[in-house]
Protein backbone atom coordinates (compact mmCIF):
# COMPACT_ATOMS: atom_id res chain seq x y z
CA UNK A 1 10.66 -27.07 -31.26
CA UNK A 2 9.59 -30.39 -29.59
CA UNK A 3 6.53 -31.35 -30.17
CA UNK A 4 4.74 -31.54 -26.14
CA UNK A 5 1.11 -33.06 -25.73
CA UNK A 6 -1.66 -31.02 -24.37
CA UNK A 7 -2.06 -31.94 -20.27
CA UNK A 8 -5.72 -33.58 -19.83
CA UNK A 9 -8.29 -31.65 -18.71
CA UNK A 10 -9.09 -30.71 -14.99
CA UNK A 11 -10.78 -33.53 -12.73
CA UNK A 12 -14.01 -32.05 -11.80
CA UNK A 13 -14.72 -30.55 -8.16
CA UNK A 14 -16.09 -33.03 -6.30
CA UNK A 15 -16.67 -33.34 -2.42
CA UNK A 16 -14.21 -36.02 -2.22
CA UNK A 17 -11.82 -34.36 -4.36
CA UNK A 18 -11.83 -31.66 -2.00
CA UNK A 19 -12.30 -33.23 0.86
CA UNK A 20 -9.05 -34.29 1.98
CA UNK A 21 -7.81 -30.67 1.71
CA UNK A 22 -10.37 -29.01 3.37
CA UNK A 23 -10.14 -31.18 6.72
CA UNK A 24 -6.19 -30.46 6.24
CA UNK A 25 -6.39 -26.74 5.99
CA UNK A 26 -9.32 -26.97 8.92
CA UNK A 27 -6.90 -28.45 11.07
CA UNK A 28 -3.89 -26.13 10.25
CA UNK A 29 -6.60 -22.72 10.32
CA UNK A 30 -7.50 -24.12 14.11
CA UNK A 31 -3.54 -24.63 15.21
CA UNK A 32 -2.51 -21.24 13.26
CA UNK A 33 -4.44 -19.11 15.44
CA UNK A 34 -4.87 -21.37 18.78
CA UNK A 35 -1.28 -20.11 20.57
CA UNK A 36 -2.31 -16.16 20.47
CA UNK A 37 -5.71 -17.15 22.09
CA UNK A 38 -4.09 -19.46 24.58
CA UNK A 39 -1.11 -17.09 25.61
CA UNK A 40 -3.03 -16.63 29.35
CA UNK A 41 -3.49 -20.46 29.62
CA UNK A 42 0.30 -20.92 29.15
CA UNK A 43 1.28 -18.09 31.37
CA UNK A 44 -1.05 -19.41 33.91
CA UNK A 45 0.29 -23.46 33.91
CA UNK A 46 3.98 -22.40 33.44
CA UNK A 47 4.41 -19.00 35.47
CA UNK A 48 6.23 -17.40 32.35
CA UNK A 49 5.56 -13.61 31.76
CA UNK A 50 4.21 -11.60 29.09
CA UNK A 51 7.79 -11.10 27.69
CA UNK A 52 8.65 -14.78 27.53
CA UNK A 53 5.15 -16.27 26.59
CA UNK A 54 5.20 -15.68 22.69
CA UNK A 55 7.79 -17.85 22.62
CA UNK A 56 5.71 -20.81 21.92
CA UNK A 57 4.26 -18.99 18.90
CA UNK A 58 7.63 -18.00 17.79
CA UNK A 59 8.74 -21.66 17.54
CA UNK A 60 5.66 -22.80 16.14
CA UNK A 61 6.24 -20.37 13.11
CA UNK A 62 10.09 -21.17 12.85
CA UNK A 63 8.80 -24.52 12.39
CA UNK A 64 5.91 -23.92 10.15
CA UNK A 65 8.81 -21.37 7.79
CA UNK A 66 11.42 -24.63 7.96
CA UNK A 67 9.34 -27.26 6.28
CA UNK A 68 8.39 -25.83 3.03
CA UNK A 69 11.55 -26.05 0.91
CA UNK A 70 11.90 -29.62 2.59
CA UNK A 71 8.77 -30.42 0.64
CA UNK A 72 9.78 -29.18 -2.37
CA UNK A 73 13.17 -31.65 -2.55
CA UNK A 74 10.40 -34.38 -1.30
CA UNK A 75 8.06 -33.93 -3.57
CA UNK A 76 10.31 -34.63 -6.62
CA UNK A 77 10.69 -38.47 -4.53
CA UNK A 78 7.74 -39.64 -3.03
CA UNK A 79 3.55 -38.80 -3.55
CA UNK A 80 2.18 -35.51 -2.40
CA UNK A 81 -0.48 -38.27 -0.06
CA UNK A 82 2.61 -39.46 1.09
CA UNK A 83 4.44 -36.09 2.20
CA UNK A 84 0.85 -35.20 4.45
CA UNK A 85 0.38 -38.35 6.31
CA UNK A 86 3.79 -37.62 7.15
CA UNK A 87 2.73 -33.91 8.17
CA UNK A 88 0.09 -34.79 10.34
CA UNK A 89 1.27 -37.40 12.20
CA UNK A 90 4.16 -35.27 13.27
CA UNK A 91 1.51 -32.21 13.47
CA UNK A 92 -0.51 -34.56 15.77
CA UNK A 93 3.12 -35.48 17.64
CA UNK A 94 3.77 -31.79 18.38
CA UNK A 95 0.69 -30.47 19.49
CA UNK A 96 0.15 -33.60 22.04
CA UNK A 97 3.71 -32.38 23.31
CA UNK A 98 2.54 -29.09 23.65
CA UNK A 99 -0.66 -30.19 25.41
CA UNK A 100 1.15 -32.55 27.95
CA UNK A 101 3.88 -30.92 28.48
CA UNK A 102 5.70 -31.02 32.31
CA UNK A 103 7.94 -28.19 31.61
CA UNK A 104 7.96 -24.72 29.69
CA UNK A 105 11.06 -25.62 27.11
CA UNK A 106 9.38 -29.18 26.75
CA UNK A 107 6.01 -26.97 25.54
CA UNK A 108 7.70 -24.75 23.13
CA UNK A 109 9.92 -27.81 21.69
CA UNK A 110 6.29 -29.11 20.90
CA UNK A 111 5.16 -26.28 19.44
CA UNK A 112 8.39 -26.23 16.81
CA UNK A 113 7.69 -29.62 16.26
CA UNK A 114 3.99 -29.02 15.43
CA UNK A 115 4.86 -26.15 13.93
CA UNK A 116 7.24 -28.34 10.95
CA UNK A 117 4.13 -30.73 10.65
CA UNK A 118 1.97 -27.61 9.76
CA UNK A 119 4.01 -25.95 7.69
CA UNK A 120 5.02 -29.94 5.70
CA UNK A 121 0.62 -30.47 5.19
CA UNK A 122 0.45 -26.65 3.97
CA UNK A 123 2.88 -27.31 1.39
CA UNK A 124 2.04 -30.58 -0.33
CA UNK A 125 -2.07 -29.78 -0.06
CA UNK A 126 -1.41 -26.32 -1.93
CA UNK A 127 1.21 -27.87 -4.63
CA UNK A 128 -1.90 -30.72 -5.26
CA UNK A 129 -4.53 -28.16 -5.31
CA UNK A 130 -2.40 -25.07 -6.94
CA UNK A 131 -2.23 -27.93 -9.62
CA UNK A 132 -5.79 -28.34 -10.14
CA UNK A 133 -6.69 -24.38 -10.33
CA UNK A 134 -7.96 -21.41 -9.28
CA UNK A 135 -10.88 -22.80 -7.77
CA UNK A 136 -9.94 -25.76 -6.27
CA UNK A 137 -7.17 -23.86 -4.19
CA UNK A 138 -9.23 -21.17 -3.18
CA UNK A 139 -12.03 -23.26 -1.96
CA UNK A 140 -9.37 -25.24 0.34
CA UNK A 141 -7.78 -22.44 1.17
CA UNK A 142 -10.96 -20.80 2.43
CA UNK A 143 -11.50 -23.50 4.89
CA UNK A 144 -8.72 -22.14 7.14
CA UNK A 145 -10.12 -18.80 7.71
CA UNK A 146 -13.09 -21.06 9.21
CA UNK A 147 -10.46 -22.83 11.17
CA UNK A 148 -8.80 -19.76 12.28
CA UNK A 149 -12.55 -18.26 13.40
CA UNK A 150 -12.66 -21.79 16.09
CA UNK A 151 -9.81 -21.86 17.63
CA UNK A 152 -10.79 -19.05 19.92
CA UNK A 153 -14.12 -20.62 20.44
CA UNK A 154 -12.52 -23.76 21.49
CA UNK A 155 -9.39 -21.82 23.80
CA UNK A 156 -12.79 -20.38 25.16
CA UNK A 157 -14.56 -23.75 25.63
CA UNK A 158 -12.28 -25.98 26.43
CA UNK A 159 -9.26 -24.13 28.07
CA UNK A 160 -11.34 -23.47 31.25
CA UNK A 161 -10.93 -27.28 32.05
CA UNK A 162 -6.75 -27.67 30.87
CA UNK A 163 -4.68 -25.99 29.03
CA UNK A 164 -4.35 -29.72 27.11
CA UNK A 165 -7.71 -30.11 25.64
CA UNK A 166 -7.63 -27.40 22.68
CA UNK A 167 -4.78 -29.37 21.52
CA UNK A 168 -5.92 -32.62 21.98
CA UNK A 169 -8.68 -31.77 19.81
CA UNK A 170 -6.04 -30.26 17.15
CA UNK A 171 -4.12 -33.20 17.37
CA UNK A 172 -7.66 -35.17 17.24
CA UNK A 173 -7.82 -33.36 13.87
CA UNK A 174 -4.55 -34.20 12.60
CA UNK A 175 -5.35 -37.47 13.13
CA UNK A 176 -9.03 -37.25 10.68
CA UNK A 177 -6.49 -35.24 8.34
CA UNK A 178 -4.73 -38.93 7.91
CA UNK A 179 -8.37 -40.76 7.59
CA UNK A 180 -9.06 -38.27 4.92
CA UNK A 181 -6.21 -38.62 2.86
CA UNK A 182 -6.42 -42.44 3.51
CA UNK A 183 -10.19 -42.85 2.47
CA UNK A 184 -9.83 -40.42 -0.35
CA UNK A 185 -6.65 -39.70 -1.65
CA UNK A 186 -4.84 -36.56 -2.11
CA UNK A 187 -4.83 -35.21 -5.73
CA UNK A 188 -1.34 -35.99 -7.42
CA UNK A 189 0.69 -33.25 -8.73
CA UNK A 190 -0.85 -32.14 -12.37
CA UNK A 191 2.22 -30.42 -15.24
CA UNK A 192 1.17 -27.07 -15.95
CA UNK A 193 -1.47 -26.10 -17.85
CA UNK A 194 0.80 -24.41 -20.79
CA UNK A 195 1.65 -28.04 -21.43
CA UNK A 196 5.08 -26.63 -21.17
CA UNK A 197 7.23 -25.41 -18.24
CA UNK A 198 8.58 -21.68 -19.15
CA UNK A 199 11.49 -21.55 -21.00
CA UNK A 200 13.43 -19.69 -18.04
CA UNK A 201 11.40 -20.53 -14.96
CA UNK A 202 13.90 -19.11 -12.32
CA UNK A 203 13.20 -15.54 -13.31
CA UNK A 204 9.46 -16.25 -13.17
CA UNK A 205 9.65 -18.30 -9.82
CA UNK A 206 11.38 -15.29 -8.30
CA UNK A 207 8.70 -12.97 -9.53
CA UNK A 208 5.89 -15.14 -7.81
CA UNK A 209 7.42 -15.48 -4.79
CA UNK A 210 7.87 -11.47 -4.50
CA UNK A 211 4.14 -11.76 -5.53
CA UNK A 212 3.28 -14.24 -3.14
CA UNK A 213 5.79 -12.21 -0.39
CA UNK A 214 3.81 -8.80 -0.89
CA UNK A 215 1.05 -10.80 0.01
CA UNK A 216 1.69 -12.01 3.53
CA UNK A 217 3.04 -8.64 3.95
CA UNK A 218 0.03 -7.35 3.29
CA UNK A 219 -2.46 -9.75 4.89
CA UNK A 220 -0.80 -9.63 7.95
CA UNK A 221 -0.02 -6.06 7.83
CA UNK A 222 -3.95 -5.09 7.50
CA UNK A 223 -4.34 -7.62 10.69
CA UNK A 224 -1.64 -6.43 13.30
CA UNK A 225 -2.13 -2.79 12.78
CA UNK A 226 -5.66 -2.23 11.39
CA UNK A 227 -7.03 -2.22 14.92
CA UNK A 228 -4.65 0.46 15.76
CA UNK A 229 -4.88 2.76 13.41
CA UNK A 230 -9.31 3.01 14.23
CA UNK A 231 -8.39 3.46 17.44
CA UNK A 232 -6.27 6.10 16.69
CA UNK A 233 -8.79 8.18 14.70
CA UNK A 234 -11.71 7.62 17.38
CA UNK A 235 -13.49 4.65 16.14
CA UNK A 236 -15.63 2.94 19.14
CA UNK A 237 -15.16 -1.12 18.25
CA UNK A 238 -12.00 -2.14 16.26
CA UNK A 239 -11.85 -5.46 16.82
CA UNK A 240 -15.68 -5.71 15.15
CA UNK A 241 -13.77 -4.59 11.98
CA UNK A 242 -10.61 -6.46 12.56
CA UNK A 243 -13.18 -9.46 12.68
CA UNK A 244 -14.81 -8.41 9.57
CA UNK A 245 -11.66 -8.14 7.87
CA UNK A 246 -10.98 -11.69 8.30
CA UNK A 247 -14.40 -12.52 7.46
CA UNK A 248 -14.10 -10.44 4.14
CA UNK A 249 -10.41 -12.57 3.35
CA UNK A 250 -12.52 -15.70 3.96
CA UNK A 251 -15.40 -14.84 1.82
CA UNK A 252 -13.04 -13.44 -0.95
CA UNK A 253 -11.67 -16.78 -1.10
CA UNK A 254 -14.79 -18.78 -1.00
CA UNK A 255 -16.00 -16.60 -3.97
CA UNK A 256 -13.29 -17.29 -5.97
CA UNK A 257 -13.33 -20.94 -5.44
CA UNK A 258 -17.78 -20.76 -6.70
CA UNK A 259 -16.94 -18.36 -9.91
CA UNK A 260 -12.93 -17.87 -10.19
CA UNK A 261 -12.34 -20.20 -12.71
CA UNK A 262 -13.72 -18.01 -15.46
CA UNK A 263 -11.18 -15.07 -15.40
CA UNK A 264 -7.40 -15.54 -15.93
CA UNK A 265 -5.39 -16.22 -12.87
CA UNK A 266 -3.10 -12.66 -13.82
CA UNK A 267 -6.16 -10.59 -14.42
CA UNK A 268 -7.87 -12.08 -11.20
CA UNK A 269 -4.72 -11.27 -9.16
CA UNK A 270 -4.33 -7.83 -10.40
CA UNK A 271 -7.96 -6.87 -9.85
CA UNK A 272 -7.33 -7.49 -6.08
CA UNK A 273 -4.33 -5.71 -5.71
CA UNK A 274 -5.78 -2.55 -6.99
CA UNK A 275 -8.78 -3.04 -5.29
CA UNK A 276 -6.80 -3.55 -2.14
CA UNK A 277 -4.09 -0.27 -3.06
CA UNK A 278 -7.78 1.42 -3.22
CA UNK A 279 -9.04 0.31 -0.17
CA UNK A 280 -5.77 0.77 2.34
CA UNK A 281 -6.48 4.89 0.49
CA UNK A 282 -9.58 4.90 1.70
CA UNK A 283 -9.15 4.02 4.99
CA UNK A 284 -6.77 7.18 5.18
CA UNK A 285 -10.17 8.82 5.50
CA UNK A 286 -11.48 7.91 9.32
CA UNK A 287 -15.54 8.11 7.89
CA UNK A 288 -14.69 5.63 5.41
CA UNK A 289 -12.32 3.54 7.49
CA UNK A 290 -13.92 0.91 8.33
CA UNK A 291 -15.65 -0.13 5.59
CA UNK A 292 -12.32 -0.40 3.52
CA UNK A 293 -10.69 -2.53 6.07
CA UNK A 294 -13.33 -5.09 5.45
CA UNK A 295 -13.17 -4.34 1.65
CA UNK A 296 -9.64 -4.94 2.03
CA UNK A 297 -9.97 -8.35 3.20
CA UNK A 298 -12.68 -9.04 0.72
CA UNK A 299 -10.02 -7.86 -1.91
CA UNK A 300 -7.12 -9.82 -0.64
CA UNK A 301 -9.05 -12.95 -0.44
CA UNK A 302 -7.99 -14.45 -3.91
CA UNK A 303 -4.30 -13.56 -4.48
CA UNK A 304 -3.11 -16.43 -2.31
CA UNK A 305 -4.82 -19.47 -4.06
CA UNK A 306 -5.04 -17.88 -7.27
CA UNK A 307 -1.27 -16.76 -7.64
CA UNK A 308 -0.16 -19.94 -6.33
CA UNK A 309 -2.60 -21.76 -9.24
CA UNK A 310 -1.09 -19.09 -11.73
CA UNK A 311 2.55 -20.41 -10.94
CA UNK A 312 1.15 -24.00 -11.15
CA UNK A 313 -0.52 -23.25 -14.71
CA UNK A 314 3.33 -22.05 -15.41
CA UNK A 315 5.90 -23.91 -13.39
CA UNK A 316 5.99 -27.48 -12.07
CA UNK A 317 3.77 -27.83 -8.93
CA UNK A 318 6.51 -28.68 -6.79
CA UNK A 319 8.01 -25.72 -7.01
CA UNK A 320 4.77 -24.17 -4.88
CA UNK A 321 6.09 -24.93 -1.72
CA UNK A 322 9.52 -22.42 -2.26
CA UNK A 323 6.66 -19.62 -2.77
CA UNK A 324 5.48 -20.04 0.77
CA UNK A 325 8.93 -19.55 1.93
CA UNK A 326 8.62 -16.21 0.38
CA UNK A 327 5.32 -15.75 2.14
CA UNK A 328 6.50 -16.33 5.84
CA UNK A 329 9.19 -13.75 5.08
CA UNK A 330 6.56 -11.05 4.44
CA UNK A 331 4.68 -11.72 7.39
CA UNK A 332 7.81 -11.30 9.29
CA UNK A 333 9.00 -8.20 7.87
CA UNK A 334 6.00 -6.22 6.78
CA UNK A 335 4.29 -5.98 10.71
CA UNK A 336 7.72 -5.04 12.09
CA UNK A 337 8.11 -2.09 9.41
CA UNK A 338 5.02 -0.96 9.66
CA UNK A 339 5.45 -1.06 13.51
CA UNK A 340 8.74 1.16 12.98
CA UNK A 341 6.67 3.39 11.60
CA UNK A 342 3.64 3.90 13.21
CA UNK A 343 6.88 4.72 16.20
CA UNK A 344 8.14 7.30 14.14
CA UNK A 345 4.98 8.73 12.26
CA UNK A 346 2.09 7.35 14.72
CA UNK A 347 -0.98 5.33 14.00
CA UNK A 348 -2.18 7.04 10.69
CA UNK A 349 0.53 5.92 8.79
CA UNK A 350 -0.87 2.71 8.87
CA UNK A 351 -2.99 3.46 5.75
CA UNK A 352 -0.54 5.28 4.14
CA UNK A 353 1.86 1.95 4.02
CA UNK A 354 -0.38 -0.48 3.20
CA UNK A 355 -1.27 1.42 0.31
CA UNK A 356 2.38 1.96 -0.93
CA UNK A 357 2.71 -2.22 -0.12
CA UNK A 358 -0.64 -2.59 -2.52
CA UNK A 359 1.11 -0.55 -4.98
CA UNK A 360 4.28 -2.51 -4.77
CA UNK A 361 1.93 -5.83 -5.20
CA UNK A 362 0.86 -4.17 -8.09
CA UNK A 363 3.56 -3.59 -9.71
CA UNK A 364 4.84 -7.15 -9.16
CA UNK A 365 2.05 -8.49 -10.39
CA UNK A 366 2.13 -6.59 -13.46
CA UNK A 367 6.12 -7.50 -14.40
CA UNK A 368 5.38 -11.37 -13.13
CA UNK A 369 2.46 -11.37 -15.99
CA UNK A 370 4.86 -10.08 -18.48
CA UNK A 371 7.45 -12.66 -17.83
CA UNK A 372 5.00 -15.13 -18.17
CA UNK A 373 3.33 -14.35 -21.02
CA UNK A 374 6.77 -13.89 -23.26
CA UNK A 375 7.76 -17.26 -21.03
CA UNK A 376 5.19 -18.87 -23.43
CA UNK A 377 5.98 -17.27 -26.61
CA UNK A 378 9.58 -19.11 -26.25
CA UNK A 379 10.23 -22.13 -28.08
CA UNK A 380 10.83 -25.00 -25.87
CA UNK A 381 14.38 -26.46 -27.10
């Protein structure tokens, strides 16, 4: 067995540490949910119908899916500060495109490109962070949820005046992204904490990206049909609870980044997908509906950051990015399944399959800490 020094310890938190990576994942939370909010603006400027108009949110998210195992391969070349100036100037590129834009096609070419420039900062600021642990990625992570909670606001704001200005101000933010990273740095990409990486990391890097996959699936599951299924069963205001959902996600993450550092990235990740399993079987009851859709988010709040930590503590850190590959597959396929069957089974199946998906996470979770445990147990040749 070779002999392998311990990695140093942690830098601490510090509001420059975390600085860079929360005006990042402000930016990206504001461009992530700006296109759904400005789908009337863009129908208005370009005459294009219902039917056609989510194509600028479709190309946004091909781009955002396309960039992540790009960053991977880059990451093993050049400095994770390097890989998001890159990011957000073409971010900033994209979304200017988008906002001045003569013709439809020209708009949703600007969205892709923005869309590769979100999806290239989302990757190297969660390897860096991932790398530096539970709380540090949750705390960063956190920060989009607040981003996500603007963008409406400034669709609402600004979008009376031109369709341009929300995404001037995005691009505006790509641009304090750079400053950020420029005046502070970006943390570099820390080995794992085992001081070791597992013996057979393949099998384990599969098992966090199913994790990781489950996830999205979930989270975006919960979002797109929640809303449907209290409306189905009578209840008066379901986008207050759809709201407090994402609230719940966002304060489940900020909790984890204050206190998440004392319990075990596995055991932290399991608690929330049982407590999530528990929730979406709650909500099959319409009295307690509501309040386990907010639970839910509250529950699902800390498997992001925290599983993507636990495969940093295990795997090199620029393997993160592949997991969010994973990820954008889950948000893809778990809405359109669920959407099958709400067709064939109507709205209160909803429960029902988020449930069986927490149980699934559950599961995954349980074989991925297995792996990793007897992953450490294995001499390193």
């Amino acid at each position: 067995m070779s002999a392998v020094s311990a990695p140093s310890a942690p830098p601490r938190l510090t509001a420059a540490l975390l600085a860079p990576g929360a005006v990042a994942f402000l930016t990206l939370g504001v461009l992530q949910a700006m296109y759904g909010a400005a789908f009337p603006l863009f129908q208005e400027r370009y005459g294009v119908g219902a039917a056609t108009v989510g194509w600028v949110a479709s190309a946004h998210f091909l781009g955002s899916a396309t960039a992540p195992p790009l960053v991977g391969l880059a990451l093993g070349r050049v400095s994770v500060r390097a890989v998001t100036v890159a990011g957000a100037l073409i971010l900033a590129l994209g979304v200017l495109a988008v906002a001045l834009a003569p013709t439809w096609l020209l708009a949703v070419g600007g969205a892709l490109l923005g869309g590769l420039g979100l999806g290239t900062i989302s990757a190297a600021i969660n390897a860096a962070y991932a790398s530096l642990g539970t709380r540090a990625a949750n705390l960063v992570n956190a920060v989009f949820g607040v981003g996500s909670i603007l963008a409406p606001l400034l669709v609402l704001g600004l979008g009376g005046a031109s369709l341009a200005w929300p995404f001037v101000v995005v691009a505006g933010l790509a641009l304090l992204t750079v400053l950020a990273t420029r005046l502070w740095g970006v943390p570099g990409l820390r080995p794992p904490a085992a001081g070791t990486p597992a013996a057979r990391p393949g099998p384990l890097l599969g098992l966090f990206a199913l994790v990781l996959g489950l996830y999205v699936g979930l989270e975006v599951g919960f979002g797109a049909w929640l809303a449907r299924h209290l409306a189905g069963v009578g209840f008066a205001a379901p986008a207050l609870i759809l709201s407090g959902y994402w609230g719940g996600l966002t304060l489940g993450r900020v909790l984890t980044g204050v206190a998440g550092g004392r319990v075990a990235p596995a055991r932290l990740v399991l608690l929330a997908a049982l407590l999530t399993t528990l929730a979406a079987l709650a909500a099959t009851v319409p009295l307690l509906a509501p309040a386990a859709y907010v639970l839910a988010g509250f529950s699902l709040g800390p498997v992001f950051g925290t599983t993507l930590a636990w495969t940093a503590s295990l795997l090199p850190a620029r393997q993160v990015p592949y997991l969010l590959v994973a990820g954008s597959a889950g948000g893809v396929l778990a809405p359109a399944g669920l959407g099958a069957l709400v067709a064939a089974l109507g709205a209160g199946a909803v429960p029902l399959a988020l449930a069986g998906l927490g149980l699934l996470l559950t599961g995954a979770v349980v074989l991925a800490a297995r792996v990793s445990a007897r992953s450490l147990t294995v001499p390193a040749p």
